[in-house]
C-alpha atoms as a PDB file:
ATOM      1  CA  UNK A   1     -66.091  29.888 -55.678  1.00  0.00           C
ATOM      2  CA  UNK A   2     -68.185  27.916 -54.088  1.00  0.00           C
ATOM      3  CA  UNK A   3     -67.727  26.515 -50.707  1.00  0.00           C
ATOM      4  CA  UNK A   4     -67.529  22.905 -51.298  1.00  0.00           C
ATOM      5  CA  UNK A   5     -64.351  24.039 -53.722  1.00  0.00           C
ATOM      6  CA  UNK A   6     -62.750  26.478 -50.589  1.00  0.00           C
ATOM      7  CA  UNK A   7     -62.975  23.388 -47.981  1.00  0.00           C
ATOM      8  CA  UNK A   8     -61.213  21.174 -51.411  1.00  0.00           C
ATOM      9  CA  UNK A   9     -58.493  24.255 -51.763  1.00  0.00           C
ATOM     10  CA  UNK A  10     -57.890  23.899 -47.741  1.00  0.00           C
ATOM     11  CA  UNK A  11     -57.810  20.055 -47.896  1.00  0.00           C
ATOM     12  CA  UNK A  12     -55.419  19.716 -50.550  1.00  0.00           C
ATOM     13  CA  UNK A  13     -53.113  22.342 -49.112  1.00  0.00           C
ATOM     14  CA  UNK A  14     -53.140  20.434 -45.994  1.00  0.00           C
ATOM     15  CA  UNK A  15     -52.361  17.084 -47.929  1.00  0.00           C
ATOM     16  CA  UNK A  16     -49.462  19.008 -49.349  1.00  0.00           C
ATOM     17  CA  UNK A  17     -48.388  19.721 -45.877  1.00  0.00           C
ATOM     18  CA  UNK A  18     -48.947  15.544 -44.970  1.00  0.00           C
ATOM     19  CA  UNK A  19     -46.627  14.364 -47.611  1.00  0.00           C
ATOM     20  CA  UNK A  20     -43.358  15.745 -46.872  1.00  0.00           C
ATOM     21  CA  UNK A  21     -43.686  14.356 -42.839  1.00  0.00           C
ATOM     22  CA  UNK A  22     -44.799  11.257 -44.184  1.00  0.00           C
ATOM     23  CA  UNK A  23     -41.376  10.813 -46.436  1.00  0.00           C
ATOM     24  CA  UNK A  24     -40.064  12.254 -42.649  1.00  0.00           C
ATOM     25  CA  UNK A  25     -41.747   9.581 -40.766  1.00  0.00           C
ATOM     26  CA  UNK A  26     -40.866   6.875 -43.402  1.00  0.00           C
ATOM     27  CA  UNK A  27     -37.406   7.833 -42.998  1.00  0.00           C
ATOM     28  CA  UNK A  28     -36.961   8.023 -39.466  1.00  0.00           C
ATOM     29  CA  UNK A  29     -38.770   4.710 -39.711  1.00  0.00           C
ATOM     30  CA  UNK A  30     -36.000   3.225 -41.733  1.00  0.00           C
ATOM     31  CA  UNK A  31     -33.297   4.555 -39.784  1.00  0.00           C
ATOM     32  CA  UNK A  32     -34.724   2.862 -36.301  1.00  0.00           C
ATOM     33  CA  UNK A  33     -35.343  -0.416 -38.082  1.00  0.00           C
ATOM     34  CA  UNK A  34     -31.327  -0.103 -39.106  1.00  0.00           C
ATOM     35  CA  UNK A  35     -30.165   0.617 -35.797  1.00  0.00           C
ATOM     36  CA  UNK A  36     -32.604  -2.034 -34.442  1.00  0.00           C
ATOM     37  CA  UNK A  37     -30.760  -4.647 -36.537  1.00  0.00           C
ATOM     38  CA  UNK A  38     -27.299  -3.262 -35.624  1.00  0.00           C
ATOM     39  CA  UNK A  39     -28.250  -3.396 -31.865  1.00  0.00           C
ATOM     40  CA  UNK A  40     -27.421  -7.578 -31.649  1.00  0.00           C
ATOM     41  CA  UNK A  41     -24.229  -7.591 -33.368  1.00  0.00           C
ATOM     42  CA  UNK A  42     -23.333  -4.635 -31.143  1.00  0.00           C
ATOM     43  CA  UNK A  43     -24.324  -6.039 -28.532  1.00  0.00           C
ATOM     44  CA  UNK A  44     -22.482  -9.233 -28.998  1.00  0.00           C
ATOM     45  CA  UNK A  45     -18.909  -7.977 -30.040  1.00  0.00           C
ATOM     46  CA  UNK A  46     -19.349  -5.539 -26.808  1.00  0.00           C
ATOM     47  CA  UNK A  47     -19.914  -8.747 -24.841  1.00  0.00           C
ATOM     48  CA  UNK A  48     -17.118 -10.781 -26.738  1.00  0.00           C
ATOM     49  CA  UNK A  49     -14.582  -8.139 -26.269  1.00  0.00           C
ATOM     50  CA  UNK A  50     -15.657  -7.470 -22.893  1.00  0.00           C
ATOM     51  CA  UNK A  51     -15.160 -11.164 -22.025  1.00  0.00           C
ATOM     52  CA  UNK A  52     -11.488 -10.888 -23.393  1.00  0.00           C
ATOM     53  CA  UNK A  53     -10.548  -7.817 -22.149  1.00  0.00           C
ATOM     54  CA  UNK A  54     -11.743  -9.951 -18.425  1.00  0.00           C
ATOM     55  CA  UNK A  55     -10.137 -13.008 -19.438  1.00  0.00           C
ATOM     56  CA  UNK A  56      -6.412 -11.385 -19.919  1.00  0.00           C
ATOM     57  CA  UNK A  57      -6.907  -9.313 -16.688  1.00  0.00           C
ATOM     58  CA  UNK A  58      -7.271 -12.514 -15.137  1.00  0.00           C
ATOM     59  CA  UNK A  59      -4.633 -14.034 -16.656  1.00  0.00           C
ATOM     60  CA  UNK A  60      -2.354 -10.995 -15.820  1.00  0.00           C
ATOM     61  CA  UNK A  61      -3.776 -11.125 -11.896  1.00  0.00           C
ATOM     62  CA  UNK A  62      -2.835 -14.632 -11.550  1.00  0.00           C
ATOM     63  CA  UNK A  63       0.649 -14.298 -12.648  1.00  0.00           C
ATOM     64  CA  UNK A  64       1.090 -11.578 -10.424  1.00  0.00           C
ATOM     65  CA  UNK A  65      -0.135 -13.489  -7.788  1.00  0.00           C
ATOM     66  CA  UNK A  66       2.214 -16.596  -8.748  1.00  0.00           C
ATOM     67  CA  UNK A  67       4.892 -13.833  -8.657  1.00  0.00           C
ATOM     68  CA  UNK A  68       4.259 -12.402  -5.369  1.00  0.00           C
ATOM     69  CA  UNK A  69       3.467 -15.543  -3.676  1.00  0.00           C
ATOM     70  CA  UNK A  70       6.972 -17.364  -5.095  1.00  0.00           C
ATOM     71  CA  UNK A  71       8.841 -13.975  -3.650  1.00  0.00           C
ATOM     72  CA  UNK A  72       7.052 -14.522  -0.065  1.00  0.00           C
ATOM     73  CA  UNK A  73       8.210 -18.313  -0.303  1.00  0.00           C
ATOM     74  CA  UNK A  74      12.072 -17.582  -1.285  1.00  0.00           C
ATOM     75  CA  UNK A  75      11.914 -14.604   1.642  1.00  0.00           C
ATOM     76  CA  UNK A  76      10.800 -16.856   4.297  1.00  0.00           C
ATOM     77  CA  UNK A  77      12.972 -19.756   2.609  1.00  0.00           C
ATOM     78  CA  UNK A  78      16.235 -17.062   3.281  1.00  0.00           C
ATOM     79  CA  UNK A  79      14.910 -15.744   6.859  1.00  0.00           C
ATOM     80  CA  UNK A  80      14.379 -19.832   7.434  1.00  0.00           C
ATOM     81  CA  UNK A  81      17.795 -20.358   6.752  1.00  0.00           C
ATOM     82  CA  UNK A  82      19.679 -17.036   8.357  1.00  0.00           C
ATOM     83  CA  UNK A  83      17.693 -17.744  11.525  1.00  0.00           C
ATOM     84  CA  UNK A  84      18.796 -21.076  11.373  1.00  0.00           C
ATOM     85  CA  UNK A  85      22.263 -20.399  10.866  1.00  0.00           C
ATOM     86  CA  UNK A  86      22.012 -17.750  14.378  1.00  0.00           C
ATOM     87  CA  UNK A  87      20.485 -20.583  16.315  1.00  0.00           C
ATOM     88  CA  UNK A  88      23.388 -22.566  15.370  1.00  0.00           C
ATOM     89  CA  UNK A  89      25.979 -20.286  15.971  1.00  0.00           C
ATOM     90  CA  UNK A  90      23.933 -19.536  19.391  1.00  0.00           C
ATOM     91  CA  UNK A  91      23.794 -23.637  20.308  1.00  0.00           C
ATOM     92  CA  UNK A  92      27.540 -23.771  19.928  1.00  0.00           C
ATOM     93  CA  UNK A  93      28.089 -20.668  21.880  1.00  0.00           C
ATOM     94  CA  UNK A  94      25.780 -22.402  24.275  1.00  0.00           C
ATOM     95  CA  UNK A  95      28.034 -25.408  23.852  1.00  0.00           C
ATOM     96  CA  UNK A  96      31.351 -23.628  24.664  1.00  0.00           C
ATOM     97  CA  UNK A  97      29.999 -22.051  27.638  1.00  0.00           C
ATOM     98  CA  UNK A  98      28.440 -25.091  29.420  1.00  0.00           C
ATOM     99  CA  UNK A  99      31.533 -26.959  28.960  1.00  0.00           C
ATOM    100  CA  UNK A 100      33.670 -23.924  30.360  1.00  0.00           C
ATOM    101  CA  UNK A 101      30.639 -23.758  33.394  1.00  0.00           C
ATOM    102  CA  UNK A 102      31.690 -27.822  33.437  1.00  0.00           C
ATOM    103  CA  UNK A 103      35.497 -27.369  34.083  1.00  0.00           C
ATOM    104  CA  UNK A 104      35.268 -24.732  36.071  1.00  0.00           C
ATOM    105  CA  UNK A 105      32.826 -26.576  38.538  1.00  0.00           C
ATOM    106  CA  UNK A 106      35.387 -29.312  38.877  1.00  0.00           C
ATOM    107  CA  UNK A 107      38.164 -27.289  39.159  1.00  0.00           C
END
């Protein structure tokens, strides 16, 4: 053996060695370039569905708040109307007693 065919020996044992990583590499290649062209529509149907899921919260905020703020109105509507009905009651009371205050002082 001569040396020129030892160093061919060693280089084509390490070109045996090169072409199973290169299938590896080419692989791994093909499986980034996949997930590259998967990453928009992803990204958009995240977005989409994130919009909705934003959208019906909002919605479901704002009827609460319609909710709330028509129970505040119809409370202060009924405590408008009972207080009401006390300063009444308290005028004529008022009322009764002047005029009895009146009589007596020209009695």
């Amino acid at each position: 053996s001569t040396v020129a065919q030892k160093k061919k020996q060693t280089l084509q044992g390490l070109l045996q060695d090169v072409d199973p990583r290169l299938q590896e590499i080419h692989a791994s290649l093909k499986e980034v370039e996949r997930k590259m062209a998967n990453l928009a529509p992803s990204k958009e149907e995240a977005t989409n569905r994130a919009k909705s899921y934003f959208r019906q919260l909002h919605d479901l905020l704002q009827k609460r708040e319609e909710k709330i703020l028509s129970q505040i109105d119809e409370q202060c509507r009924a405590d408008d109307k009972e207080l009401q009905t006390k300063k009444e009651a308290i005028e004529f009371e008022l009322a009764g007693l002047t005029s009895a205050q009146t009589f007596c002082q020209q009695a």
